[in-house]
Protein backbone atom coordinates (compact mmCIF):
# COMPACT_ATOMS: atom_id res chain seq x y z
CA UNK A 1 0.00 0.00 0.00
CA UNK A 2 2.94 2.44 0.46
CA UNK A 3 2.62 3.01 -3.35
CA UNK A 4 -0.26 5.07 -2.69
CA UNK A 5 1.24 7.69 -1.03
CA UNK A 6 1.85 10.51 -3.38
CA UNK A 7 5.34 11.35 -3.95
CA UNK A 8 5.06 14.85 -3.03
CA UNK A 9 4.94 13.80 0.37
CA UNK A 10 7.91 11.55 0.86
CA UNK A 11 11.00 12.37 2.19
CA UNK A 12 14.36 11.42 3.26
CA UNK A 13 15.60 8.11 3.54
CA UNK A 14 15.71 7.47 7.23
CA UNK A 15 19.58 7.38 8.25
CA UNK A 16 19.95 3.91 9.46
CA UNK A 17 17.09 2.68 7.77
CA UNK A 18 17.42 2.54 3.80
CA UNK A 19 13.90 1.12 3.13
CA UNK A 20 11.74 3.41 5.14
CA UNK A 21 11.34 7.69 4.09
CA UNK A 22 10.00 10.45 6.26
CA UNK A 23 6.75 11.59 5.08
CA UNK A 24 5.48 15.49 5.20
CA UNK A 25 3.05 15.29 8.46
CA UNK A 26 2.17 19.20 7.64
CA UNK A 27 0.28 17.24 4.86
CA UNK A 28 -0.73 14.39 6.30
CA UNK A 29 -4.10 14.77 4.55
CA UNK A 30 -2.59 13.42 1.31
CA UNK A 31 -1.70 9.98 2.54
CA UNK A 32 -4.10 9.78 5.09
CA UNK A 33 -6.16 7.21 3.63
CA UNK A 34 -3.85 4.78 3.82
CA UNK A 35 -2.86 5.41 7.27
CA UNK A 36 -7.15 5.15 8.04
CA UNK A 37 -6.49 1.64 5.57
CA UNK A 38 -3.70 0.25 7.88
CA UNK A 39 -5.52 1.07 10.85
CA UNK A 40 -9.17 -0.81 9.70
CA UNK A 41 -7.03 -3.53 8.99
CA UNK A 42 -5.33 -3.65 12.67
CA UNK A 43 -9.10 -3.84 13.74
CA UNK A 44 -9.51 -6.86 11.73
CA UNK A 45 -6.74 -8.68 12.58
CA UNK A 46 -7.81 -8.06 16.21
CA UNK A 47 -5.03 -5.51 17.28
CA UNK A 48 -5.57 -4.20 20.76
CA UNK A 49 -3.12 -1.43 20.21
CA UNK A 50 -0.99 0.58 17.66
CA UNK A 51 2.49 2.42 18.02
CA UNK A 52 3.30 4.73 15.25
CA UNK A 53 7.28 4.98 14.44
CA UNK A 54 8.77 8.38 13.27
CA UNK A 55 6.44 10.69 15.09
CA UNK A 56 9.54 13.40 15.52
CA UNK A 57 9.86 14.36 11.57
CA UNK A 58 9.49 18.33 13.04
CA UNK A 59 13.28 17.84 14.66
CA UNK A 60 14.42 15.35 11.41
CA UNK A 61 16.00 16.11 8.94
CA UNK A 62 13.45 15.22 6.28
CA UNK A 63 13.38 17.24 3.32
CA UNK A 64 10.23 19.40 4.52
CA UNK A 65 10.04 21.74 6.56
CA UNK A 66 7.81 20.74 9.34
CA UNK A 67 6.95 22.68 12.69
CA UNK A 68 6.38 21.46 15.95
CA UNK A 69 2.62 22.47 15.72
CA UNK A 70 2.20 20.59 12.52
CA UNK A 71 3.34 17.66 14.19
CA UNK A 72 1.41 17.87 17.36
CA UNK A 73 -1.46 18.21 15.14
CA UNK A 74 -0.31 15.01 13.10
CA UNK A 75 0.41 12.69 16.02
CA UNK A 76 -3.10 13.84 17.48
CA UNK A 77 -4.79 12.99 14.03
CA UNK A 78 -3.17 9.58 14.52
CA UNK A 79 -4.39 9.56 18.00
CA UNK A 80 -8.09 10.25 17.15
CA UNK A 81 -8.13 7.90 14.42
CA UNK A 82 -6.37 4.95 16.58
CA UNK A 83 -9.33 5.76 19.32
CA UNK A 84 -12.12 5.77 16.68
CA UNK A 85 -11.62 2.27 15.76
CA UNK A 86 -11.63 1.05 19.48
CA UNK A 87 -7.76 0.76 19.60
CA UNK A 88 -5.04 1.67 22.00
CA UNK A 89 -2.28 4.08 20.76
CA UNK A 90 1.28 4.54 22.19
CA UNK A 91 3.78 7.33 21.13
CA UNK A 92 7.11 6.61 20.57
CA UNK A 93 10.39 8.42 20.76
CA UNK A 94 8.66 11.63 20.28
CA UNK A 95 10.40 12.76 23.27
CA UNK A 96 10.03 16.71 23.24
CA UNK A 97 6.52 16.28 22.32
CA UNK A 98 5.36 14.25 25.96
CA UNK A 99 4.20 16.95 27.77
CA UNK A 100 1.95 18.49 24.93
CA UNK A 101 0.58 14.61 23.99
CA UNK A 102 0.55 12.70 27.14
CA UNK A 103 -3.19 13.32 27.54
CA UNK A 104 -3.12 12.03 24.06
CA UNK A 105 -1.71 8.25 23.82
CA UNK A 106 -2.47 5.21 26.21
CA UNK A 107 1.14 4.75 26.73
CA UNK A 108 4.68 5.25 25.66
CA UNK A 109 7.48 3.32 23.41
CA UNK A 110 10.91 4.50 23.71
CA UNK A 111 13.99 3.28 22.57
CA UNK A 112 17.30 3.68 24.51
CA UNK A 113 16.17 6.78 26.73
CA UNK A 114 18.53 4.87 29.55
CA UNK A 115 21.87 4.87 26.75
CA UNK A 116 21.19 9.01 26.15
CA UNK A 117 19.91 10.14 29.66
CA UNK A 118 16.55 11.35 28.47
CA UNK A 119 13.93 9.18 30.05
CA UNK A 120 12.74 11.39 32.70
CA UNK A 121 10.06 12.96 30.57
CA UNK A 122 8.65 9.66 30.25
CA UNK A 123 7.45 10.04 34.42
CA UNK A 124 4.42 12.26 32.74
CA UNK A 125 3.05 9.16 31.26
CA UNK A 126 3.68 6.87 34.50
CA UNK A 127 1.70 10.21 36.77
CA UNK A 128 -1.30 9.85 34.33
CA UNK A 129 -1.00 5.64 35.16
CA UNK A 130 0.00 4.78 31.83
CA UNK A 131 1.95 2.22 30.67
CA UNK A 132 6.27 3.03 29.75
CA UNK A 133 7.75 0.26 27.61
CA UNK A 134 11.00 0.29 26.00
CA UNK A 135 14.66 -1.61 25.07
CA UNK A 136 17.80 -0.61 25.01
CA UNK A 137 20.31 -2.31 22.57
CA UNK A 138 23.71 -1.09 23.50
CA UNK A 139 23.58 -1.09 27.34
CA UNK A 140 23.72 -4.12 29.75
CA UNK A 141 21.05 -4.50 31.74
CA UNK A 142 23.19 -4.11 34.78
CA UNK A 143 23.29 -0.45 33.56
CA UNK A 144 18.97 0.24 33.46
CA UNK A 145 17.24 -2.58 34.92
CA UNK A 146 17.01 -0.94 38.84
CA UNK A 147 16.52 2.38 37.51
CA UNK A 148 13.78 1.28 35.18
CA UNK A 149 12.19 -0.73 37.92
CA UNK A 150 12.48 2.14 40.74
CA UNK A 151 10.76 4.71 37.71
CA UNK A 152 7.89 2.00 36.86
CA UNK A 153 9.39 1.45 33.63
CA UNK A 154 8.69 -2.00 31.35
CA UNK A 155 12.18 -2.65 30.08
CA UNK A 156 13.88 -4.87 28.17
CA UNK A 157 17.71 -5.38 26.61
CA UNK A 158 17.12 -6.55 23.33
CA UNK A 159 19.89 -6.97 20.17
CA UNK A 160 19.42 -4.29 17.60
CA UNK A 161 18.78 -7.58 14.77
CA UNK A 162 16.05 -8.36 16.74
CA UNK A 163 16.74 -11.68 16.34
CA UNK A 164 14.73 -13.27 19.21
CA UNK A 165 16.86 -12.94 22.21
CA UNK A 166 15.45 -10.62 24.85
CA UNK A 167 16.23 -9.88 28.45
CA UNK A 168 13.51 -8.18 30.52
CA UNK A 169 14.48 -6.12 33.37
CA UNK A 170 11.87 -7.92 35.49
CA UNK A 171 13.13 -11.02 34.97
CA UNK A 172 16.02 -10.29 37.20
């Protein structure tokens, strides 16, 4: 389905990942329909939830120029429509963007906030009772697992390959 989004609205190859482009969310009505298309068919496969990746294009370096209000107003689209059909919807690694969209999403998805220092924010979601999860790929778990535990965090260490080995921090 990714051939129906119009060129005009995709971007930059993401850095690290050669098959996947940014898309302009200050014109998020153009592809839209396919985003509402994904999301009817997570209700039929019986999804309880959805996490949306690349929710930070407005601090990217993506070929648009995109603000920080036409993102909150993208990732609360994506919010609305995740809610209409009955599902769940976490935000991930949209870190400068928690306090405007906690009220938002059902929970948060963050990779390796322990490895930069930057998961502090994430305590707005765990006030409101909602639900942290994340991995980090580079760190031991020696180096997160009490801090995640003492913050109410659902960690795991996980290999970037994702290659089926996992180690969850409260399995220690």
């Amino acid at each position: 389905d990714a051939t129906r989004i119009p060129s005009e609205v995709l971007g930059t190859t993401l850095a690290e990942w050669e098959d996947e482009r940014w898309l302009d969310a200050s014109r998020y009505e153009l592809f839209s329909e396919v985003i509402e298309d994904r999301l009817d068919l997570a209700v039929t496969k019986a999804c309880d939830a959805i996490e949306f990746d690349n929710v930070d294009a407005f601090e990217q370096s993506t070929g648009f120029v995109i603000s920080e209000e036409d993102q909150l107003q993208y990732n609360r689209w994506l919010a609305r429509e995740t809610h209409v059909r009955g599902l769940g919807v976490g935000l991930k690694n949209n870190l400068s963007q928690v306090p405007e969209l906690v009220s938002d999403f059902d929970f948060a998805v963050n990779e390796q906030c322990f490895e930069y220092e930057e998961c502090d924010v994430l305590q707005l979601f765990i006030q409101q009772d909602k639900a942290v999860l994340g991995v980090e790929y580079n760190l031991d778990s020696s180096e997160f697992c009490e801090e995640a535990q003492e913050q109410r965090l659902s960690w795991l260490r996980m290999s970037l390959e994702l290659d089926g080995g996992r180690e969850a921090c409260d399995d220690e």
